[in-house]
N, C-alpha and C. Protein backbone atom coordinates (compact mmCIF):
# COMPACT_ATOMS: atom_id res chain seq x y z
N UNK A 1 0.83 -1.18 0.00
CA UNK A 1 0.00 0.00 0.00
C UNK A 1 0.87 1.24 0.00
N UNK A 2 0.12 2.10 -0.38
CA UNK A 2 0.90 3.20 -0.85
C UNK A 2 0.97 3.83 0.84
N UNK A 3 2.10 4.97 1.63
CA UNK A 3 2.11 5.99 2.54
C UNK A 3 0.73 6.26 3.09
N UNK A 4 -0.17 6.97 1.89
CA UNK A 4 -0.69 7.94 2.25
C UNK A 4 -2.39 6.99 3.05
N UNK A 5 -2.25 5.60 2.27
CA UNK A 5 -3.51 4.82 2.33
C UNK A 5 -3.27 3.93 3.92
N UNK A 6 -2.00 4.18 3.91
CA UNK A 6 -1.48 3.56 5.60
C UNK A 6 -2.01 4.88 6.62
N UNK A 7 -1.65 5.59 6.18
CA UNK A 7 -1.88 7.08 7.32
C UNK A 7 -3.63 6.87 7.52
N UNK A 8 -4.26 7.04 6.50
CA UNK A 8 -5.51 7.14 6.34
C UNK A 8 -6.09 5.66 7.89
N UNK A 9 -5.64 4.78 7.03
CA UNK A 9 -6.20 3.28 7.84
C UNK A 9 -5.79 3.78 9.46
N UNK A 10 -4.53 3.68 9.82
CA UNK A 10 -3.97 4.59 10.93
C UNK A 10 -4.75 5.52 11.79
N UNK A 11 -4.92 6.62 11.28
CA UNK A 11 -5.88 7.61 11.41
C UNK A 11 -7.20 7.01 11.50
N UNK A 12 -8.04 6.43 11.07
CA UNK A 12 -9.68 5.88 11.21
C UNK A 12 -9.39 4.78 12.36
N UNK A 13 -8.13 3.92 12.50
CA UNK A 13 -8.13 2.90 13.73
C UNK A 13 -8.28 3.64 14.90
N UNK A 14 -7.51 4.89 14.77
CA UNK A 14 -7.31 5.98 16.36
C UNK A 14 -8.59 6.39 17.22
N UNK A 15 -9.04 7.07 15.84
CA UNK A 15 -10.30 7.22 16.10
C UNK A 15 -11.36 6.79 16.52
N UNK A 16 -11.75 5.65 15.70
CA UNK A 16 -12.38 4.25 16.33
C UNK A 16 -12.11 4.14 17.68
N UNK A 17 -10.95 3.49 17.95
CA UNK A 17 -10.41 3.52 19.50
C UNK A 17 -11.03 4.81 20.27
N UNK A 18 -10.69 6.19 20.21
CA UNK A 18 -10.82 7.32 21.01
C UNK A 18 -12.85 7.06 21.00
N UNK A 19 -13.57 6.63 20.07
CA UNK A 19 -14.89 6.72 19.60
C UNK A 19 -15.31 5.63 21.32
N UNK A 20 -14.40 4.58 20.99
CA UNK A 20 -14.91 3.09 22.04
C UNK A 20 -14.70 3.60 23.27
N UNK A 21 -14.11 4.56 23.19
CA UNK A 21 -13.65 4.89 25.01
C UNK A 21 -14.30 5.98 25.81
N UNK A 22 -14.81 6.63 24.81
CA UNK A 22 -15.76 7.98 25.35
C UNK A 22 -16.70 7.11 25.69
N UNK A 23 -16.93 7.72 26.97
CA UNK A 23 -18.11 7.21 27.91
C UNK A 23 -19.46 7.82 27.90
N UNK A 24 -20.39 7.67 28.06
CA UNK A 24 -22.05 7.48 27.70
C UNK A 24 -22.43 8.57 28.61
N UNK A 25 -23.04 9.25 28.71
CA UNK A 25 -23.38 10.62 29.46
C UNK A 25 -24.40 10.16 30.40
N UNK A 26 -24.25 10.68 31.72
CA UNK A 26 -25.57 9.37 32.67
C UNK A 26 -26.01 11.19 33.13
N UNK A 27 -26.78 10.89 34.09
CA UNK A 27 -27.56 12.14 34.36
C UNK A 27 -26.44 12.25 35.71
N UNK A 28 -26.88 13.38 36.25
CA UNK A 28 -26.00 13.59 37.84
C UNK A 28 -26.69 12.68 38.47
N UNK A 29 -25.53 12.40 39.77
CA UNK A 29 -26.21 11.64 41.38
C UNK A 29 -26.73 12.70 41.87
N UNK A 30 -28.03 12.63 42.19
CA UNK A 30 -29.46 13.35 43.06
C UNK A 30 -28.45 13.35 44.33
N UNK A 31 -28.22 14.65 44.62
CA UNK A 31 -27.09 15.50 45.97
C UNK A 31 -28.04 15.12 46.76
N UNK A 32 -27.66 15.20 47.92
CA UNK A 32 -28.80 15.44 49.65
C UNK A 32 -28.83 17.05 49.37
N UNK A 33 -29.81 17.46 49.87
CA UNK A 33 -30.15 18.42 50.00
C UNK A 33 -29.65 19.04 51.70
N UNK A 34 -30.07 20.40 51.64
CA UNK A 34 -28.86 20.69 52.84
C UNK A 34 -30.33 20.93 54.01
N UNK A 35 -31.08 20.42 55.13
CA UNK A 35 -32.08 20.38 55.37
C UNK A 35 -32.28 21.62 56.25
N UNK A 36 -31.31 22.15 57.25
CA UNK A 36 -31.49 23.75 57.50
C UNK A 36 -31.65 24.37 56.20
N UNK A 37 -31.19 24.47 55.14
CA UNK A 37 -31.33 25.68 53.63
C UNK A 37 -33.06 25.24 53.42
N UNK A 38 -33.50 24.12 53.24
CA UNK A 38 -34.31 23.48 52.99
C UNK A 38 -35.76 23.79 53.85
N UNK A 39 -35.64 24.22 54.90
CA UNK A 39 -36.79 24.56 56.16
C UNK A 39 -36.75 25.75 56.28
N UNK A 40 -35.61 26.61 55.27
CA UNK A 40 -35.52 28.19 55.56
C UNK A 40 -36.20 28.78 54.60
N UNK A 41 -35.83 27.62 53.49
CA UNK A 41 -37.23 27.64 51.96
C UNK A 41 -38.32 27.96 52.07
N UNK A 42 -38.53 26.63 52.59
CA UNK A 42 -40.08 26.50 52.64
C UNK A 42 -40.93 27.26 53.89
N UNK A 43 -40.01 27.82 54.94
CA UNK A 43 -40.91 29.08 55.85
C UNK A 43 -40.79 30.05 55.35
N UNK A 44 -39.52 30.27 54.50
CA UNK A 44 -39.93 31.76 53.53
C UNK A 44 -40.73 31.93 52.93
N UNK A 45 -41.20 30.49 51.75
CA UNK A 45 -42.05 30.59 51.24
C UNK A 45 -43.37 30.52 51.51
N UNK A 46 -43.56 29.91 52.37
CA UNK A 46 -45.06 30.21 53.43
C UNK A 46 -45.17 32.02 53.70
N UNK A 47 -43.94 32.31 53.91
CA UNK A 47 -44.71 33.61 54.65
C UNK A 47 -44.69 34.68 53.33
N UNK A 48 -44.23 34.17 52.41
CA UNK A 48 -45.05 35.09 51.02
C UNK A 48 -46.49 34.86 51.16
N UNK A 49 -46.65 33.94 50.88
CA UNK A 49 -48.07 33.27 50.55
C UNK A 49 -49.11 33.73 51.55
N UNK A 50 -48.35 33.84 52.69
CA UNK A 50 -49.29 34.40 53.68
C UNK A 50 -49.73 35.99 53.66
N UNK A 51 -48.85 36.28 52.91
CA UNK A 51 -48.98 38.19 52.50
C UNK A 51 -50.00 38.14 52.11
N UNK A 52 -50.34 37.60 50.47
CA UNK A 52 -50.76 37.17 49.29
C UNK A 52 -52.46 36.59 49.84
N UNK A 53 -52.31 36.40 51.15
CA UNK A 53 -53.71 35.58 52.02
C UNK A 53 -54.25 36.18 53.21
N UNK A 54 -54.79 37.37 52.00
CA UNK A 54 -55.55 38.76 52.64
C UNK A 54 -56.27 38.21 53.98
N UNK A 55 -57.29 37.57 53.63
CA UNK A 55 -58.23 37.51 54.90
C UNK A 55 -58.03 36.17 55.92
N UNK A 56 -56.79 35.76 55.58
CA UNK A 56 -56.21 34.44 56.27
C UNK A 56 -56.83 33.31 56.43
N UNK A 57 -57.70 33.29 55.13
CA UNK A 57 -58.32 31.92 54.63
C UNK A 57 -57.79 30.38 54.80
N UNK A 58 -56.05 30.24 54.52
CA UNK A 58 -55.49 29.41 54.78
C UNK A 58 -54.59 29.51 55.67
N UNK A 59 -54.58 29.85 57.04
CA UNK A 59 -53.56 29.99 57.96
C UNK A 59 -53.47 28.99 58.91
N UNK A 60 -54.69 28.26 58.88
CA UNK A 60 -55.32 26.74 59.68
C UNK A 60 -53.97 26.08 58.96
N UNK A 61 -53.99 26.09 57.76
CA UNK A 61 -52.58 24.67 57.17
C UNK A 61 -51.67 25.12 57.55
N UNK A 62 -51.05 23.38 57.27
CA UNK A 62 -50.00 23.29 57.55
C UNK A 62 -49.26 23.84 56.14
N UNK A 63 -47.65 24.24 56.16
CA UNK A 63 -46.47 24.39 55.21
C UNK A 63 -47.21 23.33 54.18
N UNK A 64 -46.58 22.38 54.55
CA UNK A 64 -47.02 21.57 52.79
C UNK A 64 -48.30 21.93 52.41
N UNK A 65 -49.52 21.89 53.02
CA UNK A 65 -50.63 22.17 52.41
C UNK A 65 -50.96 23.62 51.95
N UNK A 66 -49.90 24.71 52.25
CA UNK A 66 -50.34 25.89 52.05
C UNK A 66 -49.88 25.70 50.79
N UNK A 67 -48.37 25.13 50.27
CA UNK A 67 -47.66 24.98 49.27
C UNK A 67 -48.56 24.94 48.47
N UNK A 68 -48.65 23.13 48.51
CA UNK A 68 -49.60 22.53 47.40
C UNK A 68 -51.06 23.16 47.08
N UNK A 69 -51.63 23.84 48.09
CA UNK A 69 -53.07 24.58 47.66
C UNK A 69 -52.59 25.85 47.19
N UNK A 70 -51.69 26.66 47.32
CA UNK A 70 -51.49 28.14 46.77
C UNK A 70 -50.55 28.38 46.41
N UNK A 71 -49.41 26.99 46.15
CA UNK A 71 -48.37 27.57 45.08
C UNK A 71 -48.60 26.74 44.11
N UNK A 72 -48.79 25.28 44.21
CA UNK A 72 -47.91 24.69 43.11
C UNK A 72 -49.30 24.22 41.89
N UNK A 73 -48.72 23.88 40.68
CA UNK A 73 -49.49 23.79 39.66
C UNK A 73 -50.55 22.93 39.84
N UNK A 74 -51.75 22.54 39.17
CA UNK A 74 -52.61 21.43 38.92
C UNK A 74 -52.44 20.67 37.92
N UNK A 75 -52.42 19.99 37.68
CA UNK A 75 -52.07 19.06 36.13
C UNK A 75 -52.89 19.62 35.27
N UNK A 76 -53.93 20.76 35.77
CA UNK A 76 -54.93 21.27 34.42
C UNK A 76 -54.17 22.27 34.01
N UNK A 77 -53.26 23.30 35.21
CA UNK A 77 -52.33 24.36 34.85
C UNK A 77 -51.16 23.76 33.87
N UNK A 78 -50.34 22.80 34.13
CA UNK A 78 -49.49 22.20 33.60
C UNK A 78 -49.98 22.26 32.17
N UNK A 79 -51.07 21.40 31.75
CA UNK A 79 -51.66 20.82 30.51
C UNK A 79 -51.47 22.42 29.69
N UNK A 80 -52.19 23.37 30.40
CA UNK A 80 -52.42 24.64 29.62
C UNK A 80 -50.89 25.09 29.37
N UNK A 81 -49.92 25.36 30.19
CA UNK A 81 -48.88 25.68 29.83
C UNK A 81 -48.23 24.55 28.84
N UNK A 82 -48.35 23.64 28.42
CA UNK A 82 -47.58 22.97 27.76
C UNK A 82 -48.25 22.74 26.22
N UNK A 83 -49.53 23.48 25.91
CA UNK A 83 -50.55 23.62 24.97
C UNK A 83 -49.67 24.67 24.03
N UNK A 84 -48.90 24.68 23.24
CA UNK A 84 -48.87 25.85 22.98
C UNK A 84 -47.97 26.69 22.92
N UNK A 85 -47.19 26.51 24.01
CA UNK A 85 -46.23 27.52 24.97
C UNK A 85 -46.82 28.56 25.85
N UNK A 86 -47.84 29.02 26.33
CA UNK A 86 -48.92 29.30 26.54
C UNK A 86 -49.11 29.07 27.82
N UNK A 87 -48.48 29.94 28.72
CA UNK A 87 -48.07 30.09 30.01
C UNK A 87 -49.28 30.73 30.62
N UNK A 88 -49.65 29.72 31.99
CA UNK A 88 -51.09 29.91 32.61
C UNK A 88 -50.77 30.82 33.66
N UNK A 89 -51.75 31.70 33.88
CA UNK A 89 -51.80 32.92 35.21
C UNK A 89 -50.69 32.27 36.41
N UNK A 90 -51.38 31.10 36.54
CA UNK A 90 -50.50 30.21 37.69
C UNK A 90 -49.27 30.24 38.16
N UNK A 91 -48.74 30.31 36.92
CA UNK A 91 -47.23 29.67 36.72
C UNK A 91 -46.80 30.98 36.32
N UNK A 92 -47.52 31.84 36.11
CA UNK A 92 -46.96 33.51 36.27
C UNK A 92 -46.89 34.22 37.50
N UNK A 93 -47.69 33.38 38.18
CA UNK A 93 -47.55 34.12 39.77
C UNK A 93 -46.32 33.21 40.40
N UNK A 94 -45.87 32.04 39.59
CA UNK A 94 -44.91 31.10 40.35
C UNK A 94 -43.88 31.57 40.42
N UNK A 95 -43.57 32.18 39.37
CA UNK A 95 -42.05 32.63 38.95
C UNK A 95 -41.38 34.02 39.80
N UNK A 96 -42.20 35.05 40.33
CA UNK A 96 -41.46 35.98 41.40
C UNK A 96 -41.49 35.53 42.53
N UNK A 97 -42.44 34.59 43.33
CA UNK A 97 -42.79 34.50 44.18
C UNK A 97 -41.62 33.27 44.69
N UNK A 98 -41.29 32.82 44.06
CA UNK A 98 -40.13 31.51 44.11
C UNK A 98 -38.56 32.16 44.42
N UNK A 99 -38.20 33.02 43.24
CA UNK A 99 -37.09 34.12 43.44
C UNK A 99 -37.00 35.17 44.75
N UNK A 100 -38.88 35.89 45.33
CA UNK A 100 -38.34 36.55 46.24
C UNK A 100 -37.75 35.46 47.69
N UNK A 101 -38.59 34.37 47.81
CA UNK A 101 -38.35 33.31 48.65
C UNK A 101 -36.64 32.90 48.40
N UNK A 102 -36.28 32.51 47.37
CA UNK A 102 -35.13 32.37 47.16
C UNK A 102 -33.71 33.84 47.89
N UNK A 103 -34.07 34.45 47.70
CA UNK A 103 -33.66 35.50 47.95
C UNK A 103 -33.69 35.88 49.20
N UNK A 104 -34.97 35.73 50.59
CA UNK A 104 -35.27 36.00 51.26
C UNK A 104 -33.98 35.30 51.99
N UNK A 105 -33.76 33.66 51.58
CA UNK A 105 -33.07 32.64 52.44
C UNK A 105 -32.32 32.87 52.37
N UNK A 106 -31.40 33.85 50.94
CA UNK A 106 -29.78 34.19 50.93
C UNK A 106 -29.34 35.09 51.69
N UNK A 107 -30.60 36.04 52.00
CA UNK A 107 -30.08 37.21 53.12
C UNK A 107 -29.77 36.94 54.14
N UNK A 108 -30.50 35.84 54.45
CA UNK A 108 -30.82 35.45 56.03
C UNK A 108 -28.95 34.37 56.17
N UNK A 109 -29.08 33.49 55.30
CA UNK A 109 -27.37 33.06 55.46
C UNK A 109 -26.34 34.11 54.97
N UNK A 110 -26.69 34.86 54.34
CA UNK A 110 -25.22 35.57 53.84
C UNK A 110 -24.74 37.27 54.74
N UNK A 111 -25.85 37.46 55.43
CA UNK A 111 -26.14 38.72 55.96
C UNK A 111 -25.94 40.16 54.97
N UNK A 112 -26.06 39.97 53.98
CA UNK A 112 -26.44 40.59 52.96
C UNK A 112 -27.58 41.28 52.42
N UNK A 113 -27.66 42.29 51.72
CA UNK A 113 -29.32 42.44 51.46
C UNK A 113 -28.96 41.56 49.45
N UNK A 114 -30.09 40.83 49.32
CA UNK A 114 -30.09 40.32 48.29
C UNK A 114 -31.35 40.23 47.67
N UNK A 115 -31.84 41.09 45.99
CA UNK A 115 -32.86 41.44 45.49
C UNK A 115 -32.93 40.19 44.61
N UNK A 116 -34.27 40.43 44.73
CA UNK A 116 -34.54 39.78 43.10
C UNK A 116 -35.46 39.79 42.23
N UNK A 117 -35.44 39.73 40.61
CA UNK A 117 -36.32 40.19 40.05
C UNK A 117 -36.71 39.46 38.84
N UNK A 118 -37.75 39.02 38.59
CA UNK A 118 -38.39 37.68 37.90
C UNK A 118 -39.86 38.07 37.19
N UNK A 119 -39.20 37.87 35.81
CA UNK A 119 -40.58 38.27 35.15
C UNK A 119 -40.74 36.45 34.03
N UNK A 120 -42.24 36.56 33.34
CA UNK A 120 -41.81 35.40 32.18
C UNK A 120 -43.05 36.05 31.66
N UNK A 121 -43.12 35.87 30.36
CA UNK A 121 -44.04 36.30 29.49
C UNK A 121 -45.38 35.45 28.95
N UNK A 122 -46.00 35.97 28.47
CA UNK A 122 -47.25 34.68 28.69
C UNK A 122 -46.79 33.82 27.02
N UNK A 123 -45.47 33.65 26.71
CA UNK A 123 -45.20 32.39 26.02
C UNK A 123 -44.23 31.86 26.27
N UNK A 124 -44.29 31.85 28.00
CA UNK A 124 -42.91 31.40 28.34
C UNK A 124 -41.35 31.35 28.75
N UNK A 125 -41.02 32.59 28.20
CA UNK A 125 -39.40 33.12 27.99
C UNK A 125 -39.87 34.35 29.17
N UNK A 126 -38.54 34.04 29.62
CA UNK A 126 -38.02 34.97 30.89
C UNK A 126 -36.88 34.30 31.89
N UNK A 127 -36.74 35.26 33.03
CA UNK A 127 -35.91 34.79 33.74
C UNK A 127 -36.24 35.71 34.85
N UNK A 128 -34.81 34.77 35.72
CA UNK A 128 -34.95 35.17 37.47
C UNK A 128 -33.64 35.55 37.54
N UNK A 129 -33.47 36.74 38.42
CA UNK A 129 -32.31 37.41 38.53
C UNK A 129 -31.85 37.31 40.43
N UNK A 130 -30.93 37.33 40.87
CA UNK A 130 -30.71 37.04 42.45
C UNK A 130 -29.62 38.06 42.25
N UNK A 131 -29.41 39.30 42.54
CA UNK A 131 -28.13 40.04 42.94
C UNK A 131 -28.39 40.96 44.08
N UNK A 132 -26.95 41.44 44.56
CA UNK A 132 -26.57 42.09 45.60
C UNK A 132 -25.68 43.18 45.05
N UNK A 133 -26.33 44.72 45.19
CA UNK A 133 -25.54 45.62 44.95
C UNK A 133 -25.32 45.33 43.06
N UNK A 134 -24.08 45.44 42.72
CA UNK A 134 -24.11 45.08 41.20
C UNK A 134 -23.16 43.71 41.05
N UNK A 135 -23.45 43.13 41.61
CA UNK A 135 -23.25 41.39 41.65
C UNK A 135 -24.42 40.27 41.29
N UNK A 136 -24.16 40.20 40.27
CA UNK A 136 -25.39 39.10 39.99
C UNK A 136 -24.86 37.96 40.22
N UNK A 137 -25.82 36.83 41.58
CA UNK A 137 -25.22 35.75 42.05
C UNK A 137 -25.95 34.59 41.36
N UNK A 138 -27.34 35.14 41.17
CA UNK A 138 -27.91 33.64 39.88
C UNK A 138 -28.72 34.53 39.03
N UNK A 139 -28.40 33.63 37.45
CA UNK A 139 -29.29 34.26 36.68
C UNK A 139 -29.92 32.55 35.84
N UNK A 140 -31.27 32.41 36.05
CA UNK A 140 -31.58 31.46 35.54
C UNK A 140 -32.74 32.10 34.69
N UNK A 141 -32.52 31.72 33.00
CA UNK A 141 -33.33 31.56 32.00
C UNK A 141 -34.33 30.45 31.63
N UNK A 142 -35.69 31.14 31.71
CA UNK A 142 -36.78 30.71 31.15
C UNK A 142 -37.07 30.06 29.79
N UNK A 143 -36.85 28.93 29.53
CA UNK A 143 -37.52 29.29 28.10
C UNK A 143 -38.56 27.83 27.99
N UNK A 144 -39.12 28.66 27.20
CA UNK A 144 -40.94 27.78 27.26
C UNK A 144 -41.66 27.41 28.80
N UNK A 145 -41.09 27.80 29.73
CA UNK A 145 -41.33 27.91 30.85
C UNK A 145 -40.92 27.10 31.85
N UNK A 146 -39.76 26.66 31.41
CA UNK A 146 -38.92 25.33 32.07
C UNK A 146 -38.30 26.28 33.08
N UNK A 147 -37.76 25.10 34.44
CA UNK A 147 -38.54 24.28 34.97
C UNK A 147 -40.45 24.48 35.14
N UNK A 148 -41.13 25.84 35.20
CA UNK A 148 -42.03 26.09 35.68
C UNK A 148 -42.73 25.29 34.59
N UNK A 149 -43.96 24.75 35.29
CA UNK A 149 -44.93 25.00 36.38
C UNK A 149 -44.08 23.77 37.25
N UNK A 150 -44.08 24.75 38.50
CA UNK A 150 -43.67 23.19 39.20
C UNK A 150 -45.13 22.55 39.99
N UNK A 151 -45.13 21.35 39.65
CA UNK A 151 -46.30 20.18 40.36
C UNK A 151 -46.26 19.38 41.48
N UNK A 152 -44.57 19.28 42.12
CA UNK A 152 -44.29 18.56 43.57
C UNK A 152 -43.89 19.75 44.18
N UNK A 153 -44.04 19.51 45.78
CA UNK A 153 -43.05 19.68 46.48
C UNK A 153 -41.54 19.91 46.24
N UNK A 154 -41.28 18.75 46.47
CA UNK A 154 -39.60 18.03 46.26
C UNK A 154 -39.29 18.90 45.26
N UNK A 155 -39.71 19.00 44.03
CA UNK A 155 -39.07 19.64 42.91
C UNK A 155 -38.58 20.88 43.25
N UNK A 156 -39.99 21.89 43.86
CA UNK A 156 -39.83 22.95 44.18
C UNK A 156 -38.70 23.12 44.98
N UNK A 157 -39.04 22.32 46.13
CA UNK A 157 -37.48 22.91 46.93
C UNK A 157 -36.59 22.04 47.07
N UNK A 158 -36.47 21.42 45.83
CA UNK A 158 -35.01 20.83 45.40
C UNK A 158 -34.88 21.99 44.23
N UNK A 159 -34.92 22.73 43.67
CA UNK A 159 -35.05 23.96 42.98
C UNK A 159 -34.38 24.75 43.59
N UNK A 160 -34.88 25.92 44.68
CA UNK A 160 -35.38 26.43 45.76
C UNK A 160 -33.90 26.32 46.48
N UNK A 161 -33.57 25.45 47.12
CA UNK A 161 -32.25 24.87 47.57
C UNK A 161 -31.23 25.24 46.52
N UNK A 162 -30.93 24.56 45.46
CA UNK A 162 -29.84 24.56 44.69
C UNK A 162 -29.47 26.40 43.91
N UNK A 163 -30.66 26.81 43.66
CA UNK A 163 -30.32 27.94 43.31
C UNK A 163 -29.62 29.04 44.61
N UNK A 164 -30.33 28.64 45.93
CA UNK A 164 -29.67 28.89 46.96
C UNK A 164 -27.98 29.10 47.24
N UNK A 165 -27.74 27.77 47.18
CA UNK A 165 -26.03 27.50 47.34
C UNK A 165 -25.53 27.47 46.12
N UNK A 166 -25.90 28.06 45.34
CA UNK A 166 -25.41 28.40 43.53
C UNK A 166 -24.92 29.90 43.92
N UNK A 167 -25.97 30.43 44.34
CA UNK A 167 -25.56 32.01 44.65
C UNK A 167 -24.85 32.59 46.24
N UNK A 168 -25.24 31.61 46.95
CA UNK A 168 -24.38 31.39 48.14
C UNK A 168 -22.45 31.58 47.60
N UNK A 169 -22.88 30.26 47.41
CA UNK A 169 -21.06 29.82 46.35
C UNK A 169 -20.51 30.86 45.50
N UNK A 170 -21.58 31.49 44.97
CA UNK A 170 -21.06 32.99 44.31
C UNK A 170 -20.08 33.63 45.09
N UNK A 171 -21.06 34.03 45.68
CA UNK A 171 -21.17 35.24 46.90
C UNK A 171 -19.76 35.28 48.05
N UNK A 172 -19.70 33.60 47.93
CA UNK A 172 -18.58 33.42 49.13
C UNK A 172 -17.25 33.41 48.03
N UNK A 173 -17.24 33.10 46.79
CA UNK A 173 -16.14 33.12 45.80
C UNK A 173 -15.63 34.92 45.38
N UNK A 174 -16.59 35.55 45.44
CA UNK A 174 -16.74 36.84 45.30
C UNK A 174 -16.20 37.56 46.28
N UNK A 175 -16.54 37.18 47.29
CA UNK A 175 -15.80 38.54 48.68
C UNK A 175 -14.33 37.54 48.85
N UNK A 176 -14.02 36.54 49.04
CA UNK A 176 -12.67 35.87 48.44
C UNK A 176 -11.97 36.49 47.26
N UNK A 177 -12.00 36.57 45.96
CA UNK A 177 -11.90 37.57 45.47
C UNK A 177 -11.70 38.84 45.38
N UNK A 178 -12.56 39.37 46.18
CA UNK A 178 -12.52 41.16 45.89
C UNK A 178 -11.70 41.50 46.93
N UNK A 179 -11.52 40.87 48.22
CA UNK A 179 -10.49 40.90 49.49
C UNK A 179 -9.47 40.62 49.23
N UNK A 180 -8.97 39.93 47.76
CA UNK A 180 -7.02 39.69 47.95
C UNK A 180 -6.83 40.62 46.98
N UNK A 181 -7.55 40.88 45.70
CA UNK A 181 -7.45 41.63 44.60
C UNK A 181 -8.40 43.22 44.57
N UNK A 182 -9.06 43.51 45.52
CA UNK A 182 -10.14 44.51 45.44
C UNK A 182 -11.07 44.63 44.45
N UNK A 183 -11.90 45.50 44.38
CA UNK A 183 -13.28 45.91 43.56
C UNK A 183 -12.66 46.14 42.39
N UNK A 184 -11.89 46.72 42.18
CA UNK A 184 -11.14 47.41 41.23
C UNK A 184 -10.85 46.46 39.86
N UNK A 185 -10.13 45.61 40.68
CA UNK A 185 -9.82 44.71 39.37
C UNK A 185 -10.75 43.32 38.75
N UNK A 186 -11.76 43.60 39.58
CA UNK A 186 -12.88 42.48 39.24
C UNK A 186 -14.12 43.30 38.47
N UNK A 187 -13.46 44.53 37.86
CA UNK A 187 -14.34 44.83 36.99
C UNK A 187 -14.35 44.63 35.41
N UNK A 188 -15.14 44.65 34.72
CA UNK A 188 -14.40 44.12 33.29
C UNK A 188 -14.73 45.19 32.58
């Protein structure tokens, strides 16, 4: 055989090989959740809801039942948001009300004041913003209304949680940062 028909064969064996050895993409291992972050969630998020529960119609429930009756979706809300792209009232009230809760819990661990601001449009697209001062510690994008509508518990504040210590982890990488190098040079 000629050089060039050896290189070639050569070259497609390598490959092959490098092809057999790349490994298969599995989903992540489901973390523990951190269960103080987790109970700071879900009383934050109760005491939105309780704003929101003018004449204290539901103050008899318990946390999970306030959840599941006045936050989280119905499978009829779900159905409508997924019709379409076609984002239900529901799941429009889900989306600030999740972020200020989120937010509420970062102040309370980080001793920080930490805003946040969450819009989605009625086809879906938007996002949630978590910053402090001009530090944005999470920015999670909407689109078609993913994750929302949320329908469990668990989801919610396995959600709820992670965006938590996402912007936590910021926050603590950030004043690490700005303390050996200052403000100055962490600007772009």
């Amino acid at each position: 055989m000629e050089p060039l028909a050896n290189d070639r064969l050569a070259f497609q064996a390598e490959t092959f090989q490098e092809e057999a050895s790349v490994q298969p993409r599995r989903r992540k291992a489901v973390k523990e959740l951190d269960q103080d972050t987790a109970d700071a969630f879900v009383r934050r998020l109760c005491n939105l809801l309780d704003t929101a529960d003018f004449f204290g119609r539901h103050a008899s429930l318990s946390p999970q039942e306030k959840i599941t009756k006045l936050f989280l979706a119905s499978a009829e809300d779900k159905d409508k948001s997924e019709f379409n792209c076609a984002v239900s009232p529901k799941v429009r009230q889900q989306v600030p009300v999740l972020f200020q809760a989120i937010a509420g819990v970062m102040e309370e661990k980080s001793g920080t004041m930490v805003q946040s601001t969450a819009e989605i449009n009625v086809e879906g697209f938007g996002r949630g913003l978590l910053y402090t001062g001009r530090v944005i510690l999470v920015l999670k994008s909407l689109r078609a209304g993913a994750p929302f509508p949320f329908t469990s518990e668990e989801k919610t504040i396995r959600y709820g949680v992670e965006c938590i210590e996402e912007g936590l982890a910021f926050l603590e990488k950030y004043n690490e940062m700005s303390a050996f190098h200052g403000l100055l040079s962490l600007e772009g």
